[in-house]
Protein backbone atom coordinates (compact mmCIF):
# COMPACT_ATOMS: atom_id res chain seq x y z
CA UNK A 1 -47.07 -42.17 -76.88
CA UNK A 2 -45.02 -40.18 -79.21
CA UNK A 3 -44.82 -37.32 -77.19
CA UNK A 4 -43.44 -39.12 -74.14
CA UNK A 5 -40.57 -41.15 -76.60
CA UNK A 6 -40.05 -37.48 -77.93
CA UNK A 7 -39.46 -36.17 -74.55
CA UNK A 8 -37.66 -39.81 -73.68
CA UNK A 9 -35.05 -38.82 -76.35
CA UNK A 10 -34.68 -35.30 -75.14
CA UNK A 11 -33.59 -36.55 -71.58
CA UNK A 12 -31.08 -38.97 -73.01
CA UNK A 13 -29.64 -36.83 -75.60
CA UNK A 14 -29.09 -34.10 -72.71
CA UNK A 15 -27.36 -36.82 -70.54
CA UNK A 16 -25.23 -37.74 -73.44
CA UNK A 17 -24.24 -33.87 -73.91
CA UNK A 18 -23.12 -33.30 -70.57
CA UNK A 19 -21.19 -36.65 -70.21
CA UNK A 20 -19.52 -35.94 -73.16
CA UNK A 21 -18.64 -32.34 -71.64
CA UNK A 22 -16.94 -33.72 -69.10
CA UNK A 23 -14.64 -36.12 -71.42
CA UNK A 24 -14.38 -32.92 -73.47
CA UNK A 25 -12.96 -30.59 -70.45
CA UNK A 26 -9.97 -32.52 -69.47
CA UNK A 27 -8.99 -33.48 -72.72
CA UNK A 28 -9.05 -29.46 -73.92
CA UNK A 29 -6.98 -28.54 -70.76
CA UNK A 30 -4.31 -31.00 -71.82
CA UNK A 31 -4.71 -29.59 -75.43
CA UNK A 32 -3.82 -25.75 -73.91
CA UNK A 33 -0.71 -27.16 -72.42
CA UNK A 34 0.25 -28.38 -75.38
CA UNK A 35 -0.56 -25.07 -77.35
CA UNK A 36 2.83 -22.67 -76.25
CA UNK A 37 1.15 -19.31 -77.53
CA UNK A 38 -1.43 -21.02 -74.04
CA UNK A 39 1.54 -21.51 -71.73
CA UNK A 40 1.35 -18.74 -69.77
CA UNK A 41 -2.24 -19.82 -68.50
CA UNK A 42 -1.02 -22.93 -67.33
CA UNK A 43 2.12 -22.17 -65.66
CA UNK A 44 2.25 -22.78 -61.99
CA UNK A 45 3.89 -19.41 -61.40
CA UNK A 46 0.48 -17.97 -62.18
CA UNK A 47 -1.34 -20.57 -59.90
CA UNK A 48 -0.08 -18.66 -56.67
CA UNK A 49 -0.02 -14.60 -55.90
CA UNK A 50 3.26 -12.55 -56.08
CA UNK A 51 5.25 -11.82 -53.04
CA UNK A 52 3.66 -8.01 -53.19
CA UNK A 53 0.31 -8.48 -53.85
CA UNK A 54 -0.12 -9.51 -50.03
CA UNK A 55 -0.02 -6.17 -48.41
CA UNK A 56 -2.75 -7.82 -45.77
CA UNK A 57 0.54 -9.26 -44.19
CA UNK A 58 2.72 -6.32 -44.79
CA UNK A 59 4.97 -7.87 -47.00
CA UNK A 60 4.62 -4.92 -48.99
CA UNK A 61 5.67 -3.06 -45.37
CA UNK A 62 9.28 -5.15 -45.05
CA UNK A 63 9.99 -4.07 -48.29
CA UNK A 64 10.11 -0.47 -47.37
CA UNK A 65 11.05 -1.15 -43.73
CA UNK A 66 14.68 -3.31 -44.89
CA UNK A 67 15.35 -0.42 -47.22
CA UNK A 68 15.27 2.27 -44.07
CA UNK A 69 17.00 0.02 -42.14
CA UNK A 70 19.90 -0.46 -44.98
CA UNK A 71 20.42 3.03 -45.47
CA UNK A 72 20.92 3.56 -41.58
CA UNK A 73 23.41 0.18 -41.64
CA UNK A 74 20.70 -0.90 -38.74
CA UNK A 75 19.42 -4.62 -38.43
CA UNK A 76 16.31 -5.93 -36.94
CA UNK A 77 16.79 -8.09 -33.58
CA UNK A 78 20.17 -6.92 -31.68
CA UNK A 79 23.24 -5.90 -32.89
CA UNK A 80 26.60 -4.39 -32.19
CA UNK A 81 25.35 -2.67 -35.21
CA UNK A 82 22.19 -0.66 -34.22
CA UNK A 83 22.72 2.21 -32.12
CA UNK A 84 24.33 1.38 -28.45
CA UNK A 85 23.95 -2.16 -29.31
CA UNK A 86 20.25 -1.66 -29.28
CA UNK A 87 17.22 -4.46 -30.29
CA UNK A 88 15.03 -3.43 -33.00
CA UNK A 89 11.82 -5.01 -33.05
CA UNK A 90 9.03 -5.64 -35.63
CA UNK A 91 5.15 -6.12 -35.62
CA UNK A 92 2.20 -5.74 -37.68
CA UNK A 93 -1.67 -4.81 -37.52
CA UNK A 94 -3.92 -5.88 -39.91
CA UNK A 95 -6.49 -2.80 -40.65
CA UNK A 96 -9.83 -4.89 -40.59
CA UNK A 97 -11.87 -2.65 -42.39
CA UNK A 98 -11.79 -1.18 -46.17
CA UNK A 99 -11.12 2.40 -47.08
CA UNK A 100 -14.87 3.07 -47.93
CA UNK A 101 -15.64 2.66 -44.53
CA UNK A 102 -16.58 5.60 -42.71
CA UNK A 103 -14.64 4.31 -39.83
CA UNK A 104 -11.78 3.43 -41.58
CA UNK A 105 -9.37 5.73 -40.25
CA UNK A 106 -10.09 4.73 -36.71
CA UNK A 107 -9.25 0.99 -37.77
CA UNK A 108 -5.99 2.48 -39.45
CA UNK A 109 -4.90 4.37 -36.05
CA UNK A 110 -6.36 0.84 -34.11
CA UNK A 111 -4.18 -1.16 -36.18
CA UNK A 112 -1.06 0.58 -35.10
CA UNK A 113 -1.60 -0.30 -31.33
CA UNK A 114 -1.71 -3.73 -32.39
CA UNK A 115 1.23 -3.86 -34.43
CA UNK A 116 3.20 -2.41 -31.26
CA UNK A 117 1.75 -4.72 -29.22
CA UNK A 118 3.03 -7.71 -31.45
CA UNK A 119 6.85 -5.92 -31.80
CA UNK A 120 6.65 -5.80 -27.93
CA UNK A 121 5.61 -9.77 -27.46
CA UNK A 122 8.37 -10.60 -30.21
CA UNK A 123 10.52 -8.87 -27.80
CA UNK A 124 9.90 -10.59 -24.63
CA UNK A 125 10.17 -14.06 -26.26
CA UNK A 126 13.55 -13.00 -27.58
CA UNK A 127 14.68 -11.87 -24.06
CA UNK A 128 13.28 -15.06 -22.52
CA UNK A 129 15.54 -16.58 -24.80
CA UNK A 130 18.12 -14.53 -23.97
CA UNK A 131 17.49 -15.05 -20.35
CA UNK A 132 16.82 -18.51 -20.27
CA UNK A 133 20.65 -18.94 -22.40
CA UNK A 134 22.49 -16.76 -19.63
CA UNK A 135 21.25 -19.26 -16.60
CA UNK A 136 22.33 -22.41 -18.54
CA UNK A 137 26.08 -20.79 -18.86
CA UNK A 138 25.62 -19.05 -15.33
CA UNK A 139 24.85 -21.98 -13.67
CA UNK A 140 25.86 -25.14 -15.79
CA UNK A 141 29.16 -23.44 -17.43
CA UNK A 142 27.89 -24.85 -20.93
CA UNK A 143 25.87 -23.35 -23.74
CA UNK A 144 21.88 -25.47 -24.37
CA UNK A 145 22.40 -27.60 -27.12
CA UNK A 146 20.76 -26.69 -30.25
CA UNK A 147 17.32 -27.59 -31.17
CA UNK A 148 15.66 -28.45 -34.31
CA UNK A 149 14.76 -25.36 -35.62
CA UNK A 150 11.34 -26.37 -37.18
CA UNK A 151 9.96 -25.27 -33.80
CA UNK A 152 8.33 -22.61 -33.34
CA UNK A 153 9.72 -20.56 -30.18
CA UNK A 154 7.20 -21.35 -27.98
CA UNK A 155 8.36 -24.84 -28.46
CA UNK A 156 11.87 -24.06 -28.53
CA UNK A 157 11.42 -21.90 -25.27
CA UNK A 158 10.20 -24.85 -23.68
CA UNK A 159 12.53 -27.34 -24.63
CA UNK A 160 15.22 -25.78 -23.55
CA UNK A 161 13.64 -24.78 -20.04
CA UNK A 162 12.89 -28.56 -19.72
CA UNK A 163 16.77 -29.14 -20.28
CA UNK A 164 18.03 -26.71 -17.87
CA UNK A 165 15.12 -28.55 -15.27
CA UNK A 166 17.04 -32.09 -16.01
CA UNK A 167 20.44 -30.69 -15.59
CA UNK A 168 19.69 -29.28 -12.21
CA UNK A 169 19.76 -32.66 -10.86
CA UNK A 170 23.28 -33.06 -11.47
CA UNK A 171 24.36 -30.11 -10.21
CA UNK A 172 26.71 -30.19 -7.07
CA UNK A 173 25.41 -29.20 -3.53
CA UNK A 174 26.75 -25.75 -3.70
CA UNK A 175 25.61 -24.79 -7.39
CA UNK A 176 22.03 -26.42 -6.38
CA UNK A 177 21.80 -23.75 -3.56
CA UNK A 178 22.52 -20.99 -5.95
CA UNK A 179 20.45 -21.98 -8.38
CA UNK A 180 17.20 -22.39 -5.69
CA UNK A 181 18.16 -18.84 -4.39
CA UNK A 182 18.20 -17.35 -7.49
CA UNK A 183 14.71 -19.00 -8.57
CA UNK A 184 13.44 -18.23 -5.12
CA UNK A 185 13.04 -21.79 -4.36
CA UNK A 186 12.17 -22.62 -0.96
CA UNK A 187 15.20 -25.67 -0.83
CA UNK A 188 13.36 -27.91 1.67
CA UNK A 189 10.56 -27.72 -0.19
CA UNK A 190 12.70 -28.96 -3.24
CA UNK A 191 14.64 -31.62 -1.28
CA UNK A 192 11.38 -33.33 -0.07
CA UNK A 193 10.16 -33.65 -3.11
CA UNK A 194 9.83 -36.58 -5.56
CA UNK A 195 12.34 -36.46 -8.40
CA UNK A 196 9.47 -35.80 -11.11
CA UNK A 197 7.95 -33.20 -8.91
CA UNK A 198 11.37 -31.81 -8.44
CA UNK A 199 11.71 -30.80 -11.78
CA UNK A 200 8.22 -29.29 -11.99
CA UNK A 201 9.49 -27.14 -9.52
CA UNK A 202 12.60 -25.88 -11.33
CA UNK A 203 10.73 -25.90 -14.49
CA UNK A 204 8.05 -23.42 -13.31
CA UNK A 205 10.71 -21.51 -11.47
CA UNK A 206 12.86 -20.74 -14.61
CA UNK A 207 9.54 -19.93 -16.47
CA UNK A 208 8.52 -17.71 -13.74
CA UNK A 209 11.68 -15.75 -13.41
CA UNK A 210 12.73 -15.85 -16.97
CA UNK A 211 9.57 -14.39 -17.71
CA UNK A 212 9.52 -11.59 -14.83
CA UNK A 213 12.92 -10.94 -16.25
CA UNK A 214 11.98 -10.53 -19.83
CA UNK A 215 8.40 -8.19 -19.44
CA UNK A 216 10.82 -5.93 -17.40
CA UNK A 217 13.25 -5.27 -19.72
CA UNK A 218 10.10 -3.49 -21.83
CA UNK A 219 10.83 -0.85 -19.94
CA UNK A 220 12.10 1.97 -22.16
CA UNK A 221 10.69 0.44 -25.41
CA UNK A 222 9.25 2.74 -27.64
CA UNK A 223 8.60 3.47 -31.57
CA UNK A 224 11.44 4.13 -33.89
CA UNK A 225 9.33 4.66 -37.56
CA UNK A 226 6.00 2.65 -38.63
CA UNK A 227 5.23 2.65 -42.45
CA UNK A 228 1.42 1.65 -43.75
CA UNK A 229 -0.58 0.60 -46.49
CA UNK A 230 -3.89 0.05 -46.70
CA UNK A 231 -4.25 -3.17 -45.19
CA UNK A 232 -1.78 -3.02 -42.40
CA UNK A 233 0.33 -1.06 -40.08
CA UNK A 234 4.00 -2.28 -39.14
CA UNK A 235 6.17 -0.83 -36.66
CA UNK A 236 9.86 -0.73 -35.96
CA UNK A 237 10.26 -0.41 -32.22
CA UNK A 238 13.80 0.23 -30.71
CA UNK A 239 15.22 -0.58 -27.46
CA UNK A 240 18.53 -0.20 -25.54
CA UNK A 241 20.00 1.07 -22.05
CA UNK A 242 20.19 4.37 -22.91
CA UNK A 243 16.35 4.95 -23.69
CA UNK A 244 15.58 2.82 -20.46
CA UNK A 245 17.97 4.78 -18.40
CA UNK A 246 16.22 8.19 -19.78
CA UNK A 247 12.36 6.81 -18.77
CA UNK A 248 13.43 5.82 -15.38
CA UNK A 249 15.29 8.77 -14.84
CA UNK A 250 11.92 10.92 -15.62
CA UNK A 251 9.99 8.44 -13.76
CA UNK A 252 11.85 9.23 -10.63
CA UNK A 253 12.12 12.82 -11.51
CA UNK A 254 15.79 12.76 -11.31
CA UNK A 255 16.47 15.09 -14.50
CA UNK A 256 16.68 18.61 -14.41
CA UNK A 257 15.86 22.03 -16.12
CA UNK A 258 18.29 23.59 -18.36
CA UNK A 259 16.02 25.97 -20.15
CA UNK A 260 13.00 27.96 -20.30
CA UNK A 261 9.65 26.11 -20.94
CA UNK A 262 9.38 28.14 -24.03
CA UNK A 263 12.11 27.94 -25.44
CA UNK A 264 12.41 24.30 -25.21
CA UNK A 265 8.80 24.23 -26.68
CA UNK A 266 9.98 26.77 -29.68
CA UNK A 267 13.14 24.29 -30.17
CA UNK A 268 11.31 20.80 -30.47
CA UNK A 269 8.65 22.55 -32.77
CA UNK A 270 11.45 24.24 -35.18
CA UNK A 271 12.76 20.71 -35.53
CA UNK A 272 9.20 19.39 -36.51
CA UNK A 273 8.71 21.82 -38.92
CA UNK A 274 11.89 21.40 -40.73
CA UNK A 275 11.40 17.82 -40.98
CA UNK A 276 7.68 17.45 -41.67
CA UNK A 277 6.47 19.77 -44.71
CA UNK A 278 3.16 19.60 -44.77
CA UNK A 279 0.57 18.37 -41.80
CA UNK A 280 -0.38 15.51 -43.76
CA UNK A 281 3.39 14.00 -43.08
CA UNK A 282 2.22 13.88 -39.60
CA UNK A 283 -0.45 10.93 -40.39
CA UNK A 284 2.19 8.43 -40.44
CA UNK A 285 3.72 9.12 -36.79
CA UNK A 286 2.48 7.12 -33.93
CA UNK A 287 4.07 6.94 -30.11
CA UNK A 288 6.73 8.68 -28.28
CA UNK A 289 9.68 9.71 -29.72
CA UNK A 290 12.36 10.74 -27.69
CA UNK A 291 14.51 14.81 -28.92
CA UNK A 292 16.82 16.94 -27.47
CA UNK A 293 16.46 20.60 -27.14
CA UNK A 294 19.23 23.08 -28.50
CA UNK A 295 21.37 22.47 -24.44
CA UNK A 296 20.75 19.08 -24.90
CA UNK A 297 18.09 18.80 -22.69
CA UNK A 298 15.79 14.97 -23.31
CA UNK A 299 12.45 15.70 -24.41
CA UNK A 300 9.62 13.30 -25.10
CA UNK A 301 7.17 14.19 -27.75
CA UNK A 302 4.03 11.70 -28.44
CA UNK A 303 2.19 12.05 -31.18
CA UNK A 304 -1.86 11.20 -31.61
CA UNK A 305 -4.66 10.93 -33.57
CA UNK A 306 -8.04 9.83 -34.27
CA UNK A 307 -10.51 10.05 -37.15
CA UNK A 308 -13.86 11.77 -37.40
CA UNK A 309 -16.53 9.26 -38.94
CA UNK A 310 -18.16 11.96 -41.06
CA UNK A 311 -18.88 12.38 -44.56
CA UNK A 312 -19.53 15.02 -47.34
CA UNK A 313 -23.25 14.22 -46.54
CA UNK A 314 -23.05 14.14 -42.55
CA UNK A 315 -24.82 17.45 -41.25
CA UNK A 316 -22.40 20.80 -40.13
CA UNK A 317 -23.88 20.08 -36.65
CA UNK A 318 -22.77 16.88 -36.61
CA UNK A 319 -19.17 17.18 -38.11
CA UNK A 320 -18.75 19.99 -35.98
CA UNK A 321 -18.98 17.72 -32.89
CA UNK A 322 -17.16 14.64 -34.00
CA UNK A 323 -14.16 16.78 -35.36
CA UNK A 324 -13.93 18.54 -31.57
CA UNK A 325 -14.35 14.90 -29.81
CA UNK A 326 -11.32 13.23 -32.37
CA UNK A 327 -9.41 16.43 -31.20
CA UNK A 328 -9.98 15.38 -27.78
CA UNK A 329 -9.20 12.19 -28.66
CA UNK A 330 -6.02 12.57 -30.53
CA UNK A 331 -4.98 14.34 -27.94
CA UNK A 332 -5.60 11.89 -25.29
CA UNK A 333 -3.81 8.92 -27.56
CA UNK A 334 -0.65 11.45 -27.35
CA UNK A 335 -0.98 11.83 -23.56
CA UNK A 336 -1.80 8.12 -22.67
CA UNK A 337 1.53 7.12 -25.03
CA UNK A 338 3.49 9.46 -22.61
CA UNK A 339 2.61 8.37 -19.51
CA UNK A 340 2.17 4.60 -20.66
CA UNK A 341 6.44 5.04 -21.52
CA UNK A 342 6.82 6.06 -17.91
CA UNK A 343 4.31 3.89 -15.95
CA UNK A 344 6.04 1.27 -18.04
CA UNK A 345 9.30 2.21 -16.39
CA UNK A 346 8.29 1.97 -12.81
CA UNK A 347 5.56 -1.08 -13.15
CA UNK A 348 7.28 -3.45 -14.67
CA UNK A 349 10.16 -3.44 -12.37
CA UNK A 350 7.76 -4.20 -9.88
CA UNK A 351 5.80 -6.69 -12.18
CA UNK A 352 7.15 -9.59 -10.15
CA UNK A 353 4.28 -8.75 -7.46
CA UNK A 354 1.61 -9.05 -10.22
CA UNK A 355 -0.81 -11.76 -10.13
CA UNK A 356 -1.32 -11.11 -13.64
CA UNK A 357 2.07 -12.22 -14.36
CA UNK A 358 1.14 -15.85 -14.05
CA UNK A 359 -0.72 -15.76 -17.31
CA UNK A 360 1.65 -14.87 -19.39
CA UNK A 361 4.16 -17.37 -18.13
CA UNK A 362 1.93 -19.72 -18.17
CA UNK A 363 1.26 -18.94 -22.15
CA UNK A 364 4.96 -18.78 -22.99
CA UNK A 365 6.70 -21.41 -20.80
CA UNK A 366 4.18 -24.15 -19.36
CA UNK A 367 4.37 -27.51 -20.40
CA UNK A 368 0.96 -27.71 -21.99
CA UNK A 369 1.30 -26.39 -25.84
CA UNK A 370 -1.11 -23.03 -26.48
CA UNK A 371 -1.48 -21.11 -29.49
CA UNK A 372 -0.61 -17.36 -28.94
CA UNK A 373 0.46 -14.91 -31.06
CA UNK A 374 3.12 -12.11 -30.06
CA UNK A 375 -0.02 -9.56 -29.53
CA UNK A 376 -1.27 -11.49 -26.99
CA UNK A 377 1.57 -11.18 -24.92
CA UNK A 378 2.08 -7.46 -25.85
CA UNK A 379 -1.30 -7.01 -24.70
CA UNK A 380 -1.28 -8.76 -21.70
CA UNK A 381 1.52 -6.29 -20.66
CA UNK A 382 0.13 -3.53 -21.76
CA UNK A 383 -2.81 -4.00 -19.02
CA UNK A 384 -0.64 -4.84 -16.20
CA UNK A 385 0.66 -1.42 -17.33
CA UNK A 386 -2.22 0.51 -17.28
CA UNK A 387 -4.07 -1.38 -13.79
CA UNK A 388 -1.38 -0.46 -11.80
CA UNK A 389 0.43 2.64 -13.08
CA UNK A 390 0.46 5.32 -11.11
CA UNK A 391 2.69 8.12 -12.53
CA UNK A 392 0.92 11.26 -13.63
CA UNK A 393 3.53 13.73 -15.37
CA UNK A 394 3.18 17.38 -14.52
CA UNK A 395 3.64 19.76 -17.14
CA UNK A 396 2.35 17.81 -20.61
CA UNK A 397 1.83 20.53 -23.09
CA UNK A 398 0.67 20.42 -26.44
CA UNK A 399 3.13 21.55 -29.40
CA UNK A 400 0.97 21.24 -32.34
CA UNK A 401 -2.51 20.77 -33.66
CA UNK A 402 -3.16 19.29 -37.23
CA UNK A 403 -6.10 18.27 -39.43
CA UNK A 404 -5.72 16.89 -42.75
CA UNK A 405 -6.69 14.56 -45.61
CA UNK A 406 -5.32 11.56 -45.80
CA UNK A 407 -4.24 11.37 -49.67
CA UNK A 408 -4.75 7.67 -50.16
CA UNK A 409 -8.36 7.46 -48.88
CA UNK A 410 -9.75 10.76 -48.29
CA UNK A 411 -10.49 10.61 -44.56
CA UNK A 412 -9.91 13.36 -42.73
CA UNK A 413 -6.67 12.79 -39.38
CA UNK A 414 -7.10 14.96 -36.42
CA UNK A 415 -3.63 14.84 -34.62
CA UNK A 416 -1.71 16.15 -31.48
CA UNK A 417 1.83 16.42 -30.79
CA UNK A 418 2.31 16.61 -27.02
CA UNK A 419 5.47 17.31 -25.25
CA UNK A 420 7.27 17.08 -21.77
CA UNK A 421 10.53 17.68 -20.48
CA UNK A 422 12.00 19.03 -16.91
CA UNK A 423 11.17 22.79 -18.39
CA UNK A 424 7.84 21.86 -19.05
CA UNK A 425 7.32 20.31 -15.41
CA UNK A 426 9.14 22.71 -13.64
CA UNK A 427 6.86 25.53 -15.04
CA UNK A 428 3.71 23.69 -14.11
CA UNK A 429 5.12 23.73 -10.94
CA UNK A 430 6.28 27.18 -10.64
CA UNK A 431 9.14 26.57 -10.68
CA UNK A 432 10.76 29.30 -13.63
CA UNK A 433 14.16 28.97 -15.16
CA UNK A 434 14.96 31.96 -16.92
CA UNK A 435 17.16 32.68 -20.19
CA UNK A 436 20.22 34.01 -18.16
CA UNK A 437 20.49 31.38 -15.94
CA UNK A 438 21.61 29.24 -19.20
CA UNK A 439 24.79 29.64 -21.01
CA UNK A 440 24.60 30.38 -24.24
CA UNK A 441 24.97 27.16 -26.75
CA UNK A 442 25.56 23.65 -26.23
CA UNK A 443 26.13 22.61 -22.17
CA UNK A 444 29.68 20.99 -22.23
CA UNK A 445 30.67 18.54 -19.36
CA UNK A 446 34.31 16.93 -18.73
CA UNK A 447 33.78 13.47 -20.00
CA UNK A 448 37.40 12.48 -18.75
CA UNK A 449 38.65 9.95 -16.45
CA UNK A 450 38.83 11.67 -12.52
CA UNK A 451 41.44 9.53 -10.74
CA UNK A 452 42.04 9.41 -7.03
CA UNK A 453 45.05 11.37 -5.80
CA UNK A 454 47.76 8.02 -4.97
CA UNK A 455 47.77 7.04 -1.63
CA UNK A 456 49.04 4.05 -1.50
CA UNK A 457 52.80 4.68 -0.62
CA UNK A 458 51.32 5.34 2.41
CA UNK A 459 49.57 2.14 3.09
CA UNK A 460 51.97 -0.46 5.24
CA UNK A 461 49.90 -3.48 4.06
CA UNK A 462 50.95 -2.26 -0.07
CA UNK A 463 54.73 -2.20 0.81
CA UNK A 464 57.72 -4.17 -0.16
């Protein structure tokens, strides 16, 4: 009997310590906030992360991205400010695995095809913006009335293509026809219709052609810089008429040879060895870049890369092979960036005829709300691209083999820089420019005004 009262008051006098404990807790917190030499502990400051500990959403990136930007007096979106008025985009890709991993340098290189793919969605919902702004003052002479801007632009998209589907009802005979042409709507099909199913019509017509409008204009779009960390990839991409005019211009193969294959070659590579100085500079280029030779001849260069999963402790065999295969590798990223910046030039003028069109206006401007991220959409473009391009570029060399270490994890970077310009594809063809045919420095053209001679003293209808 005494043994179980023993144990009786062991049990209570535990229960006693612990409520006690929990009186004791709260009352000690509000003793540390009371203690100042304590008041860092407590503040809420420390409660939350700092701005640049969260390099998994490249806010550590922006930081470094804004100051290249500054020094170049560029600005993201577009601006009479960037380079022939040009858009500069943004994305980032999250690299999903940790620098131990073997494969980690595959998920670094991974993660910049993502982030380019989210710059080029953030692009096409600006232009649909854009787009979607220039109907309402092309048709309905006034500007969309502003929207609460807690919306995200999906929402904000939307809204305003629901306005412009109102509107349309008031719109005189002879403005209605021009806006049905332009939307290619059938306009006995429109005038049969009920009044709510009229404006589903309009609605998905805008949608549809304001999306059409917007993939297209990805034409040209390519990388200006990307900067990295180890927990993300973000890309600047850049683009404006200029670049688009040059990619449809090779598309078409409208440009021409000014110089010899090699000494265009000799030319781009001088200029990548006086900017990079060592080959582990070149483990932060992705994409095409567009140069100009010493006549001023365009030339694309692409760079790729891809990482070996091998260790210290993997086998010579072994590392042997997967070195060679990331060599082929890298140097199939470099090719598939070229032709992807020309296929993207000649499909997505076309992309109108796409069935796979439909889905992404159906993410970005249907009247049922969906959750997509700018990837998504750049995605979603990127394999129209690749179904149904066609264009296979004669005369892709390769200007430069590297291997290195990457310094902040170890991994070893295979890479290839590949080139093409008209020299390049004229030799593959046979077809051989030589040195003398070129004058010597810089080609000069006449960039004046020609006028036509006057003839119009001697038109009757022009006279007093």
């Amino acid at each position: 009997m005494r043994i179980q009262k023993g144990c009786k008051l062991v049990r209570i006098s535990i229960w006693l310590m612990f409520v006690l404990s929990l009186l004791v807790i709260p009352l000690t917190s509000y003793a540390v906030q009371d203690d100042k030499s304590d008041e860092a502990f407590v503040s809420p400051v420390n409660l939350y992360p700092k701005v640049e500990e969260l390099a998994g959403i490249g806010a550590q990136l922006e930081q470094n991205r804004d100051q290249y930007l500054k020094v170049r007096g560029w600005e993201l979106g577009q601006s009479a400010a960037n380079p022939a008025g040009a858009y500069i985009g943004w994305g980032v890709g999250e690299i999903k695995l940790e620098p131990d991993d073997v494969r980690y340098g595959q998920a670094r290189i991974v993660a910049f095809y993502r982030a380019f793919a989210d710059a080029k969605g953030d692009f096409a919902r600006f232009r649909q913006q854009e787009i979607t702004t220039t109907l309402a003052r092309e048709f309905f002479y006034d500007d969309l009335p502003e929207i609460g801007r807690e919306m995200d632009n999906r929402a904000y998209l939307q809204e305003r293509i629901s306005i412009l589907a109102e509107k349309a009802f008031d719109l005189g005979e002879e403005y209605l026809n021009r806006l049905l042409r332009e939307l290619n709507i059938d306009p006995d099909k429109y005038r049969v219709a009920e009044k709510s199913e009229r404006e589903n019509i309009v609605h998905d017509a805008i949608g549809q052609v304001v999306t059409n409008r917007a993939v297209s204009s990805l034409a040209g779009v390519r990388t200006l810089a990307n900067f990295e960390d180890l927990k993300s990839v973000g890309v600047l991409l850049i683009y404006n008429e200029q670049s688009e005019q040059i990619a449809r211009q090779i598309a078409r193969g409208e440009v021409v040879s000014r110089s010899p294959s090699d000494v265009v070659t000799r030319t781009i590579l001088g200029q990548l060895e006086a900017h990079f100085t060592s080959e582990e500079d070149y483990i932060a280029v992705h994409g095409v870049r567009i140069m100009e030779d010493e006549t001023g001849e365009k030339v694309l260069v692409a760079f790729g890369q891809w990482a070996p999963e091998i260790t210290k402790t993997t086998s010579s065999q072994i590392r042997e092979a997967r070195v060679q295969a990331a060599r082929r590798q890298a140097r199939s990223n470099a090719i598939a960036a070229l032709t992807n910046f020309i296929n993207s030039t000649l499909v997505l003028e076309e992309v109108s005829q796409f069935r796979e069109i439909e889905d992404i206006v159906r993410i970005t401007t249907g009247k049922r709300v969906e959750e997509v991220e700018s990837y998504e959409i750049g995605e979603r473009v990127e394999e129209i691209v690749n179904q149904y391009g066609k264009v296979e570029l004669e005369g892709i060399i390769t200007v430069k083999e590297w291997a290195a270490n990457d310094s902040k994890t170890g991994h070893i970077i295979v890479g290839n820089v590949a080139m093409w310009s008209p020299a390049t594809r004229d030799a593959a063809l046979g077809i051989i420019t030589t040195q003398e045919e070129i004058p010597e420095g810089e080609i000069e053209y006449d960039d004046g005004v020609r006028e036509s001679p006057a003839l119009d003293h001697l038109d009757p209808t022009l006279q007093p």
